[in-house]
C-alpha atoms as a PDB file:
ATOM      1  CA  UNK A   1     -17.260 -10.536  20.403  1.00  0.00           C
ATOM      2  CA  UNK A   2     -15.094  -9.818  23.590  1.00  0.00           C
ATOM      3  CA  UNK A   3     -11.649  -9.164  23.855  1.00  0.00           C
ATOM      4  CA  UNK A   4      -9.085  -8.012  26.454  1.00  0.00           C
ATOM      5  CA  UNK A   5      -6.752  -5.547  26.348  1.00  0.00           C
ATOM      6  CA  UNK A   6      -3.432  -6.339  25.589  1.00  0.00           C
ATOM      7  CA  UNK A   7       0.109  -4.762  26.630  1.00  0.00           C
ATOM      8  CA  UNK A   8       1.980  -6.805  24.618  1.00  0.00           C
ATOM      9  CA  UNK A   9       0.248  -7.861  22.037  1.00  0.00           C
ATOM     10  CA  UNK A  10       2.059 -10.467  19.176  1.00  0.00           C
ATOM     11  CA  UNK A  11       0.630  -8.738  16.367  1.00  0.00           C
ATOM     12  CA  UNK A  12      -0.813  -5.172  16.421  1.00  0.00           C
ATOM     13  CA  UNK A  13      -3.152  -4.527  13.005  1.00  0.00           C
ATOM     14  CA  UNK A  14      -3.885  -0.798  12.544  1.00  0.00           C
ATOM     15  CA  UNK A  15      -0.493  -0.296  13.957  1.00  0.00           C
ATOM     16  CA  UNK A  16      -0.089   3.277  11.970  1.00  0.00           C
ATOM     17  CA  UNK A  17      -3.340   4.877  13.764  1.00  0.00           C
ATOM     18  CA  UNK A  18      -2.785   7.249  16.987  1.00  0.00           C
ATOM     19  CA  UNK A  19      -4.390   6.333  20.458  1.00  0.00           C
ATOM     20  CA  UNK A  20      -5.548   2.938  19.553  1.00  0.00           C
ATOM     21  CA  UNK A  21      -5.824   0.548  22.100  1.00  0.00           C
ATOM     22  CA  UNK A  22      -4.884  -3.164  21.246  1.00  0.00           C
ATOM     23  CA  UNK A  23      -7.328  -5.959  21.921  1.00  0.00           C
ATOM     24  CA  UNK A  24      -6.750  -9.700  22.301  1.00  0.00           C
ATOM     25  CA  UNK A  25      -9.468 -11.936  21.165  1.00  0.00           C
ATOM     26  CA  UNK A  26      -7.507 -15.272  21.334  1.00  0.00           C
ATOM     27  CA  UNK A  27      -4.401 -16.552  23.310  1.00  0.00           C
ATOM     28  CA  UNK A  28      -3.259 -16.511  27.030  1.00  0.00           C
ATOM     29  CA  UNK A  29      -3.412 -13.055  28.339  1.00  0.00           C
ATOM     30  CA  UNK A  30      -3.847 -11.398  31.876  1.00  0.00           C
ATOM     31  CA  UNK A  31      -7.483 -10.921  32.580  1.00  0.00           C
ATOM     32  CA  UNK A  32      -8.888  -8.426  34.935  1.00  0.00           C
ATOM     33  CA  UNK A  33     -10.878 -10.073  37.544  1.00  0.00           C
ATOM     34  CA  UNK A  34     -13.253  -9.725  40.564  1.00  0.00           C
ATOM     35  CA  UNK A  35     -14.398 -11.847  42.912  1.00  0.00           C
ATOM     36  CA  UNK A  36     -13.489 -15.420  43.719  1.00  0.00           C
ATOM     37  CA  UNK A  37     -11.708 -17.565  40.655  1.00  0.00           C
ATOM     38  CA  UNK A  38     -10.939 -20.837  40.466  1.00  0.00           C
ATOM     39  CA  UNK A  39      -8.324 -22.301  37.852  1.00  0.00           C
ATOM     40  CA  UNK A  40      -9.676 -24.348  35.017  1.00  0.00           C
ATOM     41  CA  UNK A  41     -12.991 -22.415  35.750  1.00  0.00           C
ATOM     42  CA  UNK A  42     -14.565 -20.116  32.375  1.00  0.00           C
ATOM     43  CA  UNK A  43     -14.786 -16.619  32.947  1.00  0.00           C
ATOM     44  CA  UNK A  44     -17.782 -14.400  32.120  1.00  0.00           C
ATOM     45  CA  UNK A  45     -18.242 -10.321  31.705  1.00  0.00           C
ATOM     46  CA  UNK A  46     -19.034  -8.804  35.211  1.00  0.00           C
ATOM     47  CA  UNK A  47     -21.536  -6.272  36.428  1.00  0.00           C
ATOM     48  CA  UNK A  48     -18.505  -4.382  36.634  1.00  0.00           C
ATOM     49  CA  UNK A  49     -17.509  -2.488  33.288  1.00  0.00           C
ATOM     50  CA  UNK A  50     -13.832  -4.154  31.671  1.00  0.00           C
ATOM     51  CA  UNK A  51     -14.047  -6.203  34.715  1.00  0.00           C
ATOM     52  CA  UNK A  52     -14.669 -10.366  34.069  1.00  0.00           C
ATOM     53  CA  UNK A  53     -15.702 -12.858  37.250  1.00  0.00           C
ATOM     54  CA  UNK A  54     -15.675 -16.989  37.720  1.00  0.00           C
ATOM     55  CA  UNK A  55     -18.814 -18.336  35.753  1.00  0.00           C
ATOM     56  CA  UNK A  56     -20.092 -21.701  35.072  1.00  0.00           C
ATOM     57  CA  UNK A  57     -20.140 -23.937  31.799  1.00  0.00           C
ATOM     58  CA  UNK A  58     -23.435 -22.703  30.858  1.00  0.00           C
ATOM     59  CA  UNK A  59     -22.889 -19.156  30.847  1.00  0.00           C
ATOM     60  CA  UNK A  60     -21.683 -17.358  27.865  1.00  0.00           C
ATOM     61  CA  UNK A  61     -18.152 -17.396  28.678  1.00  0.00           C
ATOM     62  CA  UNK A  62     -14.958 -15.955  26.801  1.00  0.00           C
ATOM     63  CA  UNK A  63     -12.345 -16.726  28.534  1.00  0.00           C
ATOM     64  CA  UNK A  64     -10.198 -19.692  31.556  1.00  0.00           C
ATOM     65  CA  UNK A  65      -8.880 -18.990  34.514  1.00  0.00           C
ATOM     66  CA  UNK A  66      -5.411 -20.209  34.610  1.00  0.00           C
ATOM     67  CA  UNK A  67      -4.949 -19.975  38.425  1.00  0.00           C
ATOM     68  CA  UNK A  68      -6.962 -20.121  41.288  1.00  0.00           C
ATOM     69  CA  UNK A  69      -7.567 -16.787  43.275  1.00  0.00           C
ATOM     70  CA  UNK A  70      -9.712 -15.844  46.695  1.00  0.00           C
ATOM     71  CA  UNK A  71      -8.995 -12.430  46.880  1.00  0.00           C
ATOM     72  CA  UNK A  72     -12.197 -10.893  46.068  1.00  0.00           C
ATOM     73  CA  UNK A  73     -10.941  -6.616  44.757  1.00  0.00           C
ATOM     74  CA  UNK A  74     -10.348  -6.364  41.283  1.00  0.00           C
ATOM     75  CA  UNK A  75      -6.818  -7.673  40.510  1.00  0.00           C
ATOM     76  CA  UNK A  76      -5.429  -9.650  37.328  1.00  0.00           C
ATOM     77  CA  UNK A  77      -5.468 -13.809  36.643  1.00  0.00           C
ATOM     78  CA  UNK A  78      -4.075 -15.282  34.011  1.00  0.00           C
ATOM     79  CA  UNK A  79      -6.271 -16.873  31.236  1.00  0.00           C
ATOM     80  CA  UNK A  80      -6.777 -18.329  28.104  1.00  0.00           C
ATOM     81  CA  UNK A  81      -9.495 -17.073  26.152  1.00  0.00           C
ATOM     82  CA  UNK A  82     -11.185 -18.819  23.686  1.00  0.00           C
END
């Protein structure tokens, strides 16, 4: 299972514990990104920890790019993940 982490998340279970950190596993969310991504394109884990990059259709994706990007540093894309 992969998951981002959320800021705002709709619904936060385990809301009572300290220092938790909420996770998204479904919905549109900003994803942290490196490399080229295109929009429409599935997004895969990186070699770089927390960090996700443009895959193809037979990876084992989690997640759609929402917009295209070139910039290649780490920055955030919106996505959909699935």
């Amino acid at each position: 299972m992969i998951g981002v982490v959320s800021k705002n998340p709709a619904y936060m279970m385990n809301s009572e514990l300290e220092g938790g950190t909420y996770i998204a596993l479904k919905g549109r969310v900003p994803i942290r990104v490196i490399g080229n991504v295109s929009k429409g394109q599935p997004l895969v884990p990186s070699h770089v920890n927390g960090v996700a990059q443009q895959g193809t259709w037979n990876d084992n994706y989690f997640a759609v790019s929402l917009e295209t990007s070139s910039v290649h540093e780490e920055r955030l894309v919106e996505g959909v993940i699935i």
